[in-house]
PDB file of N, CA and C in Angstrom:
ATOM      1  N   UNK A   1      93.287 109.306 103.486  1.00  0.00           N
ATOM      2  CA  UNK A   1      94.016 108.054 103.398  1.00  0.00           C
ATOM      3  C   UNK A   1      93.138 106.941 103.965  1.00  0.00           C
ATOM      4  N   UNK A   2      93.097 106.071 102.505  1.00  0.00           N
ATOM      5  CA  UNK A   2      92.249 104.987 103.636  1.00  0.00           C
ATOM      6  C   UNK A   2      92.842 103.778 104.247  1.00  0.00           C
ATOM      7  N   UNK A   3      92.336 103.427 105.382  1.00  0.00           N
ATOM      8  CA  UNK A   3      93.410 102.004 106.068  1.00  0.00           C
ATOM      9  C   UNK A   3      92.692 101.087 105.654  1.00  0.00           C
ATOM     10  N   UNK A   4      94.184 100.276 106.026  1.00  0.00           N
ATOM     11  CA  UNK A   4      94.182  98.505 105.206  1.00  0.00           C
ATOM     12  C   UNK A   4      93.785  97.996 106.388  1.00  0.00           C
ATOM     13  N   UNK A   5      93.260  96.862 106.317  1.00  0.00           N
ATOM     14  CA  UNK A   5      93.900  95.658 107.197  1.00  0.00           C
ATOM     15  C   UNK A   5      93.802  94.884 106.492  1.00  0.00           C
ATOM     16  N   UNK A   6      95.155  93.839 107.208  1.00  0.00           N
ATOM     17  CA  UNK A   6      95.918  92.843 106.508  1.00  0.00           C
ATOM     18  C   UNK A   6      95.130  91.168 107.647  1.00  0.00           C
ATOM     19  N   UNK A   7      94.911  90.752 107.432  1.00  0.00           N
ATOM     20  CA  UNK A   7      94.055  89.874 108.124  1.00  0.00           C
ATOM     21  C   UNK A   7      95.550  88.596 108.338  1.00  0.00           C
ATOM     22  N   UNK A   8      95.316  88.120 109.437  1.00  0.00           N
ATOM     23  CA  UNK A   8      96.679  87.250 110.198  1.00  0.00           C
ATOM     24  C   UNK A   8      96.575  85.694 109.221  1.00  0.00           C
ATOM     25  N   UNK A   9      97.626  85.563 108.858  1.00  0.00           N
ATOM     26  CA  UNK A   9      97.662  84.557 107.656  1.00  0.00           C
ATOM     27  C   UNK A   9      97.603  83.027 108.644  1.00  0.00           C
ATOM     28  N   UNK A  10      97.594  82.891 110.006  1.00  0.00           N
ATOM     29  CA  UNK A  10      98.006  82.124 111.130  1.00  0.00           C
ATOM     30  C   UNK A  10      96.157  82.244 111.553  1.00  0.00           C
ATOM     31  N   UNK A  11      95.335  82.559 111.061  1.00  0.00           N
ATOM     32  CA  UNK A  11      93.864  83.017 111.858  1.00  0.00           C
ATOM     33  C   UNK A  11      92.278  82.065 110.198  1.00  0.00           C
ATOM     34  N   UNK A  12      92.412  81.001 111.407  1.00  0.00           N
ATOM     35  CA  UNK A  12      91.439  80.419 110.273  1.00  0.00           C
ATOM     36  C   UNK A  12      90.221  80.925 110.277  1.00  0.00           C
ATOM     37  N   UNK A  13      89.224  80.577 109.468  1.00  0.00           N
ATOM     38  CA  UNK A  13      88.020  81.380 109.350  1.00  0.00           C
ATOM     39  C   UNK A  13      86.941  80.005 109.317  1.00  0.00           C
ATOM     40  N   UNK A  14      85.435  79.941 109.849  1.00  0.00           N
ATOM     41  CA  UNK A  14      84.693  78.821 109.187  1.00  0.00           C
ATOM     42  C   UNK A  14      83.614  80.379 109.725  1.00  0.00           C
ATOM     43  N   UNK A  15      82.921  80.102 108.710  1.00  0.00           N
ATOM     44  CA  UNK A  15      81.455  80.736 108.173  1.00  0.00           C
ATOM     45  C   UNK A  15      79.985  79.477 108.952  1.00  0.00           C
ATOM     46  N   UNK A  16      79.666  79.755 109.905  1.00  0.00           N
ATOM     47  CA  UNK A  16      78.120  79.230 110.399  1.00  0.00           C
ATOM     48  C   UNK A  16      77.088  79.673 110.773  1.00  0.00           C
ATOM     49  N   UNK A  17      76.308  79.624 109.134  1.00  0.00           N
ATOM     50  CA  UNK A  17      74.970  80.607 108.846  1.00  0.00           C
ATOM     51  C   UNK A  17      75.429  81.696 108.614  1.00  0.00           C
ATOM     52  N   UNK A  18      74.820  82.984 109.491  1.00  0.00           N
ATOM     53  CA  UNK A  18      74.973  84.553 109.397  1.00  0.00           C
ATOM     54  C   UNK A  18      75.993  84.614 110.399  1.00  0.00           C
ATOM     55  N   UNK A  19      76.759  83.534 111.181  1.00  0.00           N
ATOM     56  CA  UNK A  19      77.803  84.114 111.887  1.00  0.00           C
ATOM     57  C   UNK A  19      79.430  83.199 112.053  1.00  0.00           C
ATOM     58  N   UNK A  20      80.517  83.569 112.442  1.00  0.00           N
ATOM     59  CA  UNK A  20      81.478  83.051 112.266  1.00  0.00           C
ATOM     60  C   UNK A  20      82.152  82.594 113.257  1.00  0.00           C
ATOM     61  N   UNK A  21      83.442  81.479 113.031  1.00  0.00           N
ATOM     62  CA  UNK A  21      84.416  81.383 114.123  1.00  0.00           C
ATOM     63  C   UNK A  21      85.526  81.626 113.586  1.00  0.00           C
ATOM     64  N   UNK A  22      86.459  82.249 114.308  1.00  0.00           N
ATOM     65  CA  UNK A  22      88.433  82.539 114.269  1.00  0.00           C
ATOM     66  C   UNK A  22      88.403  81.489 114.873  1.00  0.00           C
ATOM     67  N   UNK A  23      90.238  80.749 114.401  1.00  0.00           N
ATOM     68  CA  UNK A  23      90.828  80.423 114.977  1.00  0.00           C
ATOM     69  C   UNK A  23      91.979  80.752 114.664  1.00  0.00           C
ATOM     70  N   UNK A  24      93.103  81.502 116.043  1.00  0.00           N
ATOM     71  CA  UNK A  24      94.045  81.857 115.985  1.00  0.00           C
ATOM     72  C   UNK A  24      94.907  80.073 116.389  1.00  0.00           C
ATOM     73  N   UNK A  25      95.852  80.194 115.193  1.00  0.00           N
ATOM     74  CA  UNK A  25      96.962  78.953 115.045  1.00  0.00           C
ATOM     75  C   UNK A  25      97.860  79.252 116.271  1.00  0.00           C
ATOM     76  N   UNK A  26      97.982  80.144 116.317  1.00  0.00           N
ATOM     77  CA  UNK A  26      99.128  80.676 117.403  1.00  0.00           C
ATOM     78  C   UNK A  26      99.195  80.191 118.554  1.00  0.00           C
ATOM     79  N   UNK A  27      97.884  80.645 119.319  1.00  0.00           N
ATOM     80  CA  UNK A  27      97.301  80.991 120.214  1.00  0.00           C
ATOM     81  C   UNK A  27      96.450  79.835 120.899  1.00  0.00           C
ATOM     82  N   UNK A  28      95.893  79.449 119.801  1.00  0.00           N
ATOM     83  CA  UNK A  28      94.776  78.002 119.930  1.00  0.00           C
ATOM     84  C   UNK A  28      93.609  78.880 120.105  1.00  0.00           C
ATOM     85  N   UNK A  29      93.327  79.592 120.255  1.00  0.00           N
ATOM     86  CA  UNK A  29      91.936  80.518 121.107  1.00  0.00           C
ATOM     87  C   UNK A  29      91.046  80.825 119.858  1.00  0.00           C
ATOM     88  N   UNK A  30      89.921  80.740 120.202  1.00  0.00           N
ATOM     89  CA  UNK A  30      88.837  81.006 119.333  1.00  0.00           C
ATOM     90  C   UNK A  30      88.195  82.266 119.751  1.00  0.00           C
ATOM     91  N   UNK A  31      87.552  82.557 118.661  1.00  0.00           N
ATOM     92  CA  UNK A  31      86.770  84.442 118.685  1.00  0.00           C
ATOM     93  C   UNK A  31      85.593  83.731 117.827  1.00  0.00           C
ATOM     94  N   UNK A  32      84.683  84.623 118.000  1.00  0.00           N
ATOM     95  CA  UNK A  32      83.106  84.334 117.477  1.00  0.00           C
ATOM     96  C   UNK A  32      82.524  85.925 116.676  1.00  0.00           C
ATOM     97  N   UNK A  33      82.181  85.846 115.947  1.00  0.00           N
ATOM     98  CA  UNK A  33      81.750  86.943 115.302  1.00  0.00           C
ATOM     99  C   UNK A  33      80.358  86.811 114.657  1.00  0.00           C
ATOM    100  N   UNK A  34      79.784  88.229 114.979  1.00  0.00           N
ATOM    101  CA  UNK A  34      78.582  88.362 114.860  1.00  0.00           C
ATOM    102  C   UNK A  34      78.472  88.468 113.102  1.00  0.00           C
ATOM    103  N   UNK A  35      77.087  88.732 112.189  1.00  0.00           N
ATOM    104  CA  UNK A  35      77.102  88.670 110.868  1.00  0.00           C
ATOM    105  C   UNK A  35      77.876  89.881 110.559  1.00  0.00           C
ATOM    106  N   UNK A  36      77.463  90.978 111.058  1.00  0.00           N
ATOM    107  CA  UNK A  36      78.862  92.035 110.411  1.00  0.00           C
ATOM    108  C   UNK A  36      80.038  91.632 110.466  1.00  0.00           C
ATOM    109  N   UNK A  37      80.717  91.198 111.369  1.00  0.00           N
ATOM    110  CA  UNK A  37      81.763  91.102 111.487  1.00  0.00           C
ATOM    111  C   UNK A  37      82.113  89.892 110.635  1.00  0.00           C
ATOM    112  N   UNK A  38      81.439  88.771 110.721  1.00  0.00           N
ATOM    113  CA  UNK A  38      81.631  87.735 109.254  1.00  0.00           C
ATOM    114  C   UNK A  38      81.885  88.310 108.542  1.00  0.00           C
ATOM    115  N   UNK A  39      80.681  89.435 107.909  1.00  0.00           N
ATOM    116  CA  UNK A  39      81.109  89.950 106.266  1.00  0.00           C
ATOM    117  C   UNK A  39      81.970  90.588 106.172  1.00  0.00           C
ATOM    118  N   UNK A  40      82.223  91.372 107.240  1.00  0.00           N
ATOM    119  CA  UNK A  40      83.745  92.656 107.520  1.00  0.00           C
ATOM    120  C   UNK A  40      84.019  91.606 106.993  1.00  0.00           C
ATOM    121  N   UNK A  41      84.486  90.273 107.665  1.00  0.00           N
ATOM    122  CA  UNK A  41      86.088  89.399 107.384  1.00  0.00           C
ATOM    123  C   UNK A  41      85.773  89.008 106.093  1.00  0.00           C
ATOM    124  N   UNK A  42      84.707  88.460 105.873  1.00  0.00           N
ATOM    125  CA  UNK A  42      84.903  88.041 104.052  1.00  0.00           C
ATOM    126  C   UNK A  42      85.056  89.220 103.315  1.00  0.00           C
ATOM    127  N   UNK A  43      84.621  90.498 103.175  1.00  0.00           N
ATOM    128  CA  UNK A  43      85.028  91.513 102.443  1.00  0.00           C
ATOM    129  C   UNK A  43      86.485  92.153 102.327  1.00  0.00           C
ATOM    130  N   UNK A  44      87.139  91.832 103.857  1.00  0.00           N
ATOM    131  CA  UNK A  44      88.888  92.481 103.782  1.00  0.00           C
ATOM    132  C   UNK A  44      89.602  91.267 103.401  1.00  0.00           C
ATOM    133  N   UNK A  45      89.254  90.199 103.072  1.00  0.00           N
ATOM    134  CA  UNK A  45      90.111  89.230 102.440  1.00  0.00           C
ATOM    135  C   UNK A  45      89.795  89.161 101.272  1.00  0.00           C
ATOM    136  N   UNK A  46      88.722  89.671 100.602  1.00  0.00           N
ATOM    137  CA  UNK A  46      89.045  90.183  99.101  1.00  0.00           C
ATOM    138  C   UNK A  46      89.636  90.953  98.436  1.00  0.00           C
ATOM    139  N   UNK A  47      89.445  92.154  99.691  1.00  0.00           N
ATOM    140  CA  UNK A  47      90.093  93.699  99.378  1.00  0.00           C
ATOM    141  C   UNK A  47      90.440  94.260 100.426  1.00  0.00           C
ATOM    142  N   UNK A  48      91.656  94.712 101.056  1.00  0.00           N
ATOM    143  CA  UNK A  48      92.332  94.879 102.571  1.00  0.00           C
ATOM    144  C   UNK A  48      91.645  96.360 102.750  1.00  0.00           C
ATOM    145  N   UNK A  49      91.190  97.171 102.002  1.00  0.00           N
ATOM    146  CA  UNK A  49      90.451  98.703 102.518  1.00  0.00           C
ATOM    147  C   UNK A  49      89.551  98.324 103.336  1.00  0.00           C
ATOM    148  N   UNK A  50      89.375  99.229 104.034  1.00  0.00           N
ATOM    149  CA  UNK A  50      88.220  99.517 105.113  1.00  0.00           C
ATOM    150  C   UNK A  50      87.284 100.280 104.954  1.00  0.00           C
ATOM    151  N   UNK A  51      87.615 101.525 103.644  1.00  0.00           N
ATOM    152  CA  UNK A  51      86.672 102.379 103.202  1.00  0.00           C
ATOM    153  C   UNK A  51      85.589 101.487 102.041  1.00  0.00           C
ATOM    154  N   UNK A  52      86.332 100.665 101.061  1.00  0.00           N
ATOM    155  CA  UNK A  52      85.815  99.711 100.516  1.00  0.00           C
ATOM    156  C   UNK A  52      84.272  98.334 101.078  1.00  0.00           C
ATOM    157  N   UNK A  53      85.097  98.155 102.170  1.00  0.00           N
ATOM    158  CA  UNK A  53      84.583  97.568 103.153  1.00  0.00           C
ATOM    159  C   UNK A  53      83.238  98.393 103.575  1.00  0.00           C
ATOM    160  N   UNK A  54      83.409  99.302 104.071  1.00  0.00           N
ATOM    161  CA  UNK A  54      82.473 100.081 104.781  1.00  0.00           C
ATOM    162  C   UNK A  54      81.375 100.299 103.832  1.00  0.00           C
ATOM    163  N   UNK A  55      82.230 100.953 102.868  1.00  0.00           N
ATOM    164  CA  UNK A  55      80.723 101.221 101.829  1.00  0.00           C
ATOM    165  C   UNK A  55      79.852  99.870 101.597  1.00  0.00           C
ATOM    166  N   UNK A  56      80.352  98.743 100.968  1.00  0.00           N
ATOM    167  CA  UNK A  56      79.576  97.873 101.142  1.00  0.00           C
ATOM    168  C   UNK A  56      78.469  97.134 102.000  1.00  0.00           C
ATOM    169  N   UNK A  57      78.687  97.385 103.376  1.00  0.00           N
ATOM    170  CA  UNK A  57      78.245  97.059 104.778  1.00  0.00           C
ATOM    171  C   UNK A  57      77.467  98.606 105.163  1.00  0.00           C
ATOM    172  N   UNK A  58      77.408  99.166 104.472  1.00  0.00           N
ATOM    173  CA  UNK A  58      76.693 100.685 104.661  1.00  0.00           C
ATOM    174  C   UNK A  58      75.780  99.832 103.849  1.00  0.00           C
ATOM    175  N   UNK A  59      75.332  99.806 102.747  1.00  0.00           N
ATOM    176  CA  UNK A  59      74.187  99.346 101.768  1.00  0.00           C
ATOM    177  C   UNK A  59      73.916  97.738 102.519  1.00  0.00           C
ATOM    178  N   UNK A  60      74.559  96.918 102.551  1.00  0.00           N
ATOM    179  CA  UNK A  60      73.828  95.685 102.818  1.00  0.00           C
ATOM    180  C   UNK A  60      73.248  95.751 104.356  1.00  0.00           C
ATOM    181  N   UNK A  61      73.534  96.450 105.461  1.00  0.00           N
ATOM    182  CA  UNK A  61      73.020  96.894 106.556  1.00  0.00           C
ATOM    183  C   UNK A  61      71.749  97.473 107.171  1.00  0.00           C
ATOM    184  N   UNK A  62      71.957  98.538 106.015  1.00  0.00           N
ATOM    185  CA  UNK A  62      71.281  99.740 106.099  1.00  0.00           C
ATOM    186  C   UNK A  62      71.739 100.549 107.316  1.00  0.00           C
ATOM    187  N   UNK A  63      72.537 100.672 107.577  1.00  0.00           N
ATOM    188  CA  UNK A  63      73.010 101.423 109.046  1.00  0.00           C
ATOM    189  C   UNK A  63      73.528 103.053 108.561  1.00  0.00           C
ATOM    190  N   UNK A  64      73.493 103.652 109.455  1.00  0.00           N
ATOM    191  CA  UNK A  64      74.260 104.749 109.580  1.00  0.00           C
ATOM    192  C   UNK A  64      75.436 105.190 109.395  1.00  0.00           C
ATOM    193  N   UNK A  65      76.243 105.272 108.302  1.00  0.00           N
ATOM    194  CA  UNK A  65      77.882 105.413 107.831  1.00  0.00           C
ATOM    195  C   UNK A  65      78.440 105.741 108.931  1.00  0.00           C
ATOM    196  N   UNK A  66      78.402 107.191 110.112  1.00  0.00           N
ATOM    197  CA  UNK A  66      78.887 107.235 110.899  1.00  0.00           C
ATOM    198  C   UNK A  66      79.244 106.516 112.031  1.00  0.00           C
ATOM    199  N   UNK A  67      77.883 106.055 112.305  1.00  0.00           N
ATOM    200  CA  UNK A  67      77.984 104.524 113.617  1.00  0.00           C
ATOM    201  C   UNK A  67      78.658 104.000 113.423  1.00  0.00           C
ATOM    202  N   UNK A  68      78.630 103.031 111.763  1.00  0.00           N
ATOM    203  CA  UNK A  68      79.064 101.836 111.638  1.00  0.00           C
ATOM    204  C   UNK A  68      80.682 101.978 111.152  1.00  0.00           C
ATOM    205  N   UNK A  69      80.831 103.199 111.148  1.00  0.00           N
ATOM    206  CA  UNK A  69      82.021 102.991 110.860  1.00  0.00           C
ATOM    207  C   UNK A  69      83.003 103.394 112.242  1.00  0.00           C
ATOM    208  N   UNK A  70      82.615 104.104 113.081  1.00  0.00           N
ATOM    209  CA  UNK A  70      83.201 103.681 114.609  1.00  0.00           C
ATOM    210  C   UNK A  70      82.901 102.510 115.423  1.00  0.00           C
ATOM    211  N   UNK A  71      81.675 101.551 114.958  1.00  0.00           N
ATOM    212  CA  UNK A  71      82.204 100.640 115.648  1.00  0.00           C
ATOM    213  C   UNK A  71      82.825  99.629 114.602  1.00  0.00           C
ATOM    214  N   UNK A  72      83.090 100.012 113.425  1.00  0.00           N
ATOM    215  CA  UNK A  72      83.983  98.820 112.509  1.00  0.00           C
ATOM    216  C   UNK A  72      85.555  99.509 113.087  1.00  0.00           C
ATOM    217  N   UNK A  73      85.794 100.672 113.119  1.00  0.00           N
ATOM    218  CA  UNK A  73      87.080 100.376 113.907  1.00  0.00           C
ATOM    219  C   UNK A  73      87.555 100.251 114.655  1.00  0.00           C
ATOM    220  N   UNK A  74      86.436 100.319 116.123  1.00  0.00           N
ATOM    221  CA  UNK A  74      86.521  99.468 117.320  1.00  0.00           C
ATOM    222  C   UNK A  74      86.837  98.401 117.216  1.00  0.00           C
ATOM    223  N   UNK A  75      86.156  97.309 116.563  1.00  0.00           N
ATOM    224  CA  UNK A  75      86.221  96.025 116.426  1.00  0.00           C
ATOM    225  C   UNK A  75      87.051  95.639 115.329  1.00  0.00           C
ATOM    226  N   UNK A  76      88.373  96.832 114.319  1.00  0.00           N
ATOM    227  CA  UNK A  76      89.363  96.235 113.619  1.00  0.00           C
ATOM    228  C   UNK A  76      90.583  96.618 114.788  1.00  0.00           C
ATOM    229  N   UNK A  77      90.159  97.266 115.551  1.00  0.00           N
ATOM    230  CA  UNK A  77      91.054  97.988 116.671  1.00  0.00           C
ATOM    231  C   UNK A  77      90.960  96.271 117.643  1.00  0.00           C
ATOM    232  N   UNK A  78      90.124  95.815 118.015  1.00  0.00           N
ATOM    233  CA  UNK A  78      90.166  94.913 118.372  1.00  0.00           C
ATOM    234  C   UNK A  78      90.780  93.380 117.953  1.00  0.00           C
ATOM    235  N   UNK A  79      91.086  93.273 116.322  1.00  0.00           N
ATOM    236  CA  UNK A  79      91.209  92.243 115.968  1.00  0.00           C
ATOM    237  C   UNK A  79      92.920  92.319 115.992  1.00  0.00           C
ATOM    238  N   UNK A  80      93.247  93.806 115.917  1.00  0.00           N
ATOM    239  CA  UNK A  80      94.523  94.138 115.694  1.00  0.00           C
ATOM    240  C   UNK A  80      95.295  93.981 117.091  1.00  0.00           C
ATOM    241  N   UNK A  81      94.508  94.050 118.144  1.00  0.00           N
ATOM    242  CA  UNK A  81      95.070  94.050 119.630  1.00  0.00           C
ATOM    243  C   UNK A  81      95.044  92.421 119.736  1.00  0.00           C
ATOM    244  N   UNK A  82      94.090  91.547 119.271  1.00  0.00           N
ATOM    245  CA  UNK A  82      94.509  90.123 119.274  1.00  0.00           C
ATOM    246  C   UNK A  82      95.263  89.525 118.259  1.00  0.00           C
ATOM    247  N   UNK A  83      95.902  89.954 117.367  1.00  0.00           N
ATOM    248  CA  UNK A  83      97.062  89.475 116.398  1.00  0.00           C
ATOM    249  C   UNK A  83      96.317  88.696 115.735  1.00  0.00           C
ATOM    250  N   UNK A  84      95.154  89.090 115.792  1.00  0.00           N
ATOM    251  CA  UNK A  84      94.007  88.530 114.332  1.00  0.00           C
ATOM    252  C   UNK A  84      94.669  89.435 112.729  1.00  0.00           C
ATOM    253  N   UNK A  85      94.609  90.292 112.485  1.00  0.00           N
ATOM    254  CA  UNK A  85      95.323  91.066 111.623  1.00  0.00           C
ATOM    255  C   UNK A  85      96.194  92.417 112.035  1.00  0.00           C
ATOM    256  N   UNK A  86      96.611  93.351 111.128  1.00  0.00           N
ATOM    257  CA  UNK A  86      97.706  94.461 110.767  1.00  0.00           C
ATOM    258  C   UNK A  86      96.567  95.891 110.546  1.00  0.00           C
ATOM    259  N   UNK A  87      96.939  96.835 110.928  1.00  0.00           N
ATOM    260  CA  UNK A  87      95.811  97.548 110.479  1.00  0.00           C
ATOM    261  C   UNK A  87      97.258  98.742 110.236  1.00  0.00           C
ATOM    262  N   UNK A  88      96.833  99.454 108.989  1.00  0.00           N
ATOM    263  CA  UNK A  88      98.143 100.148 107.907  1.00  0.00           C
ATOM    264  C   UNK A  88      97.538 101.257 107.582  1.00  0.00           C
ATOM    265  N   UNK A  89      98.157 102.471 107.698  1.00  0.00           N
ATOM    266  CA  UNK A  89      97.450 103.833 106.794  1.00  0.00           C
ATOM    267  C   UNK A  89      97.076 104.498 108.216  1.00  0.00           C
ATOM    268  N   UNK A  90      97.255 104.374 109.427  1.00  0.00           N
ATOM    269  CA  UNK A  90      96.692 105.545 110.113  1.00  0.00           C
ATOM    270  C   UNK A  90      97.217 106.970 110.307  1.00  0.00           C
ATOM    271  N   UNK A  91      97.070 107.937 110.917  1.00  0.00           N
ATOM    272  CA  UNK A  91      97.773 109.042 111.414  1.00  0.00           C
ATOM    273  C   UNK A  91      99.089 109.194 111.997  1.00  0.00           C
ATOM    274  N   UNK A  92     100.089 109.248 111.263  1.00  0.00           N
ATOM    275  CA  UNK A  92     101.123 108.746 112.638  1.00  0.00           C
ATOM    276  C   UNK A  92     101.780 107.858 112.246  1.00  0.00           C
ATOM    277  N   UNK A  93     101.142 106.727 111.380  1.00  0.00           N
ATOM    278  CA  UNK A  93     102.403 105.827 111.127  1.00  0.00           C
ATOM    279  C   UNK A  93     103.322 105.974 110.226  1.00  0.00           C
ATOM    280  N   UNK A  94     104.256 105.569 110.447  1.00  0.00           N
ATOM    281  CA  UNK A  94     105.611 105.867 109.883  1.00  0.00           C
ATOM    282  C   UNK A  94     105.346 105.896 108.088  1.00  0.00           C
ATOM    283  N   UNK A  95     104.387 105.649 107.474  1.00  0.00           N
ATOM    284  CA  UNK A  95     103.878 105.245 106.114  1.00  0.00           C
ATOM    285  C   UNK A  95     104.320 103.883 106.126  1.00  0.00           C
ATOM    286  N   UNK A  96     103.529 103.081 104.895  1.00  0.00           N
ATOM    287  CA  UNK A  96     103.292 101.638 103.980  1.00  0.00           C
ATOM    288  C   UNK A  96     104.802 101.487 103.286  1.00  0.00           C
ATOM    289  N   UNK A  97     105.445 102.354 102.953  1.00  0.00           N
ATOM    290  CA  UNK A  97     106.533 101.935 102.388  1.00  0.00           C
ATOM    291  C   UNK A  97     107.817 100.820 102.900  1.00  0.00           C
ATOM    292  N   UNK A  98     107.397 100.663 103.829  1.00  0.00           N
ATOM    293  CA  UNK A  98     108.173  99.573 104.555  1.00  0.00           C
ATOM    294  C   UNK A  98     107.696  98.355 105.028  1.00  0.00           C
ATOM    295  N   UNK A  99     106.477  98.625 104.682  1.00  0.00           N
ATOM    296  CA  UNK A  99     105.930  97.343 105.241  1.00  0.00           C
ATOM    297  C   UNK A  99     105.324  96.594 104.007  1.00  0.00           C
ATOM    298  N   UNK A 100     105.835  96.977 103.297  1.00  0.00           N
ATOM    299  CA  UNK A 100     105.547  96.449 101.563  1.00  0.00           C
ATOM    300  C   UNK A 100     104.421  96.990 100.797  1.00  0.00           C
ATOM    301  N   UNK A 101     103.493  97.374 101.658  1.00  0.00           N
ATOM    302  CA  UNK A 101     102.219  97.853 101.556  1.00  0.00           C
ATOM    303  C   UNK A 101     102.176  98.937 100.018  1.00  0.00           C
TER     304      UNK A 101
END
């Protein structure tokens, strides 16, 4: 099963150079993201998979599938603990059927 994330519809995005800024509406607070994590965010707002995601950022990287994909869910584990986005499909959760998904 692969997980979504749903990226926070309240969380603006500006792109500068190879790296980015959040801004949570909510909150007022800003987050800074390195170039992966830019492209993470431009790639799950095209397409909410993470496996999708990954593969892509596996080839444009060149990194290690395994690494990069524990620390891409460190750092979706992270965006999800700041109400930056939803993260859907794990072990355990109740299933997508309720959450429209």
């Amino acid at each position: 099963m692969s997980l979504r994330v749903r990226l926070g519809a309240d969380v603006m995005f500006r792109r500068l150079e190879e790296e980015a800024v959040l801004l949570d509406l909510d909150s007022q607070r800003y987050y800074g993201l390195d170039a992966v994590g830019t492209r993470l965010w431009e790639l799950l707002a095209e397409d909410d998979r993470l496996d999708a995601a990954l593969q892509i950022l596996t080839v444009e990287f060149e990194v290690d599938p395994k690494r990069l994909r524990g620390d891409i869910e460190g750092f979706v584990d992270s965006l999800a603990t700041s109400g930056l986005a939803v993260v859907e499909g794990r072990p355990g959760d109740d299933g997508g059927a309720e959450t429209g998904a």
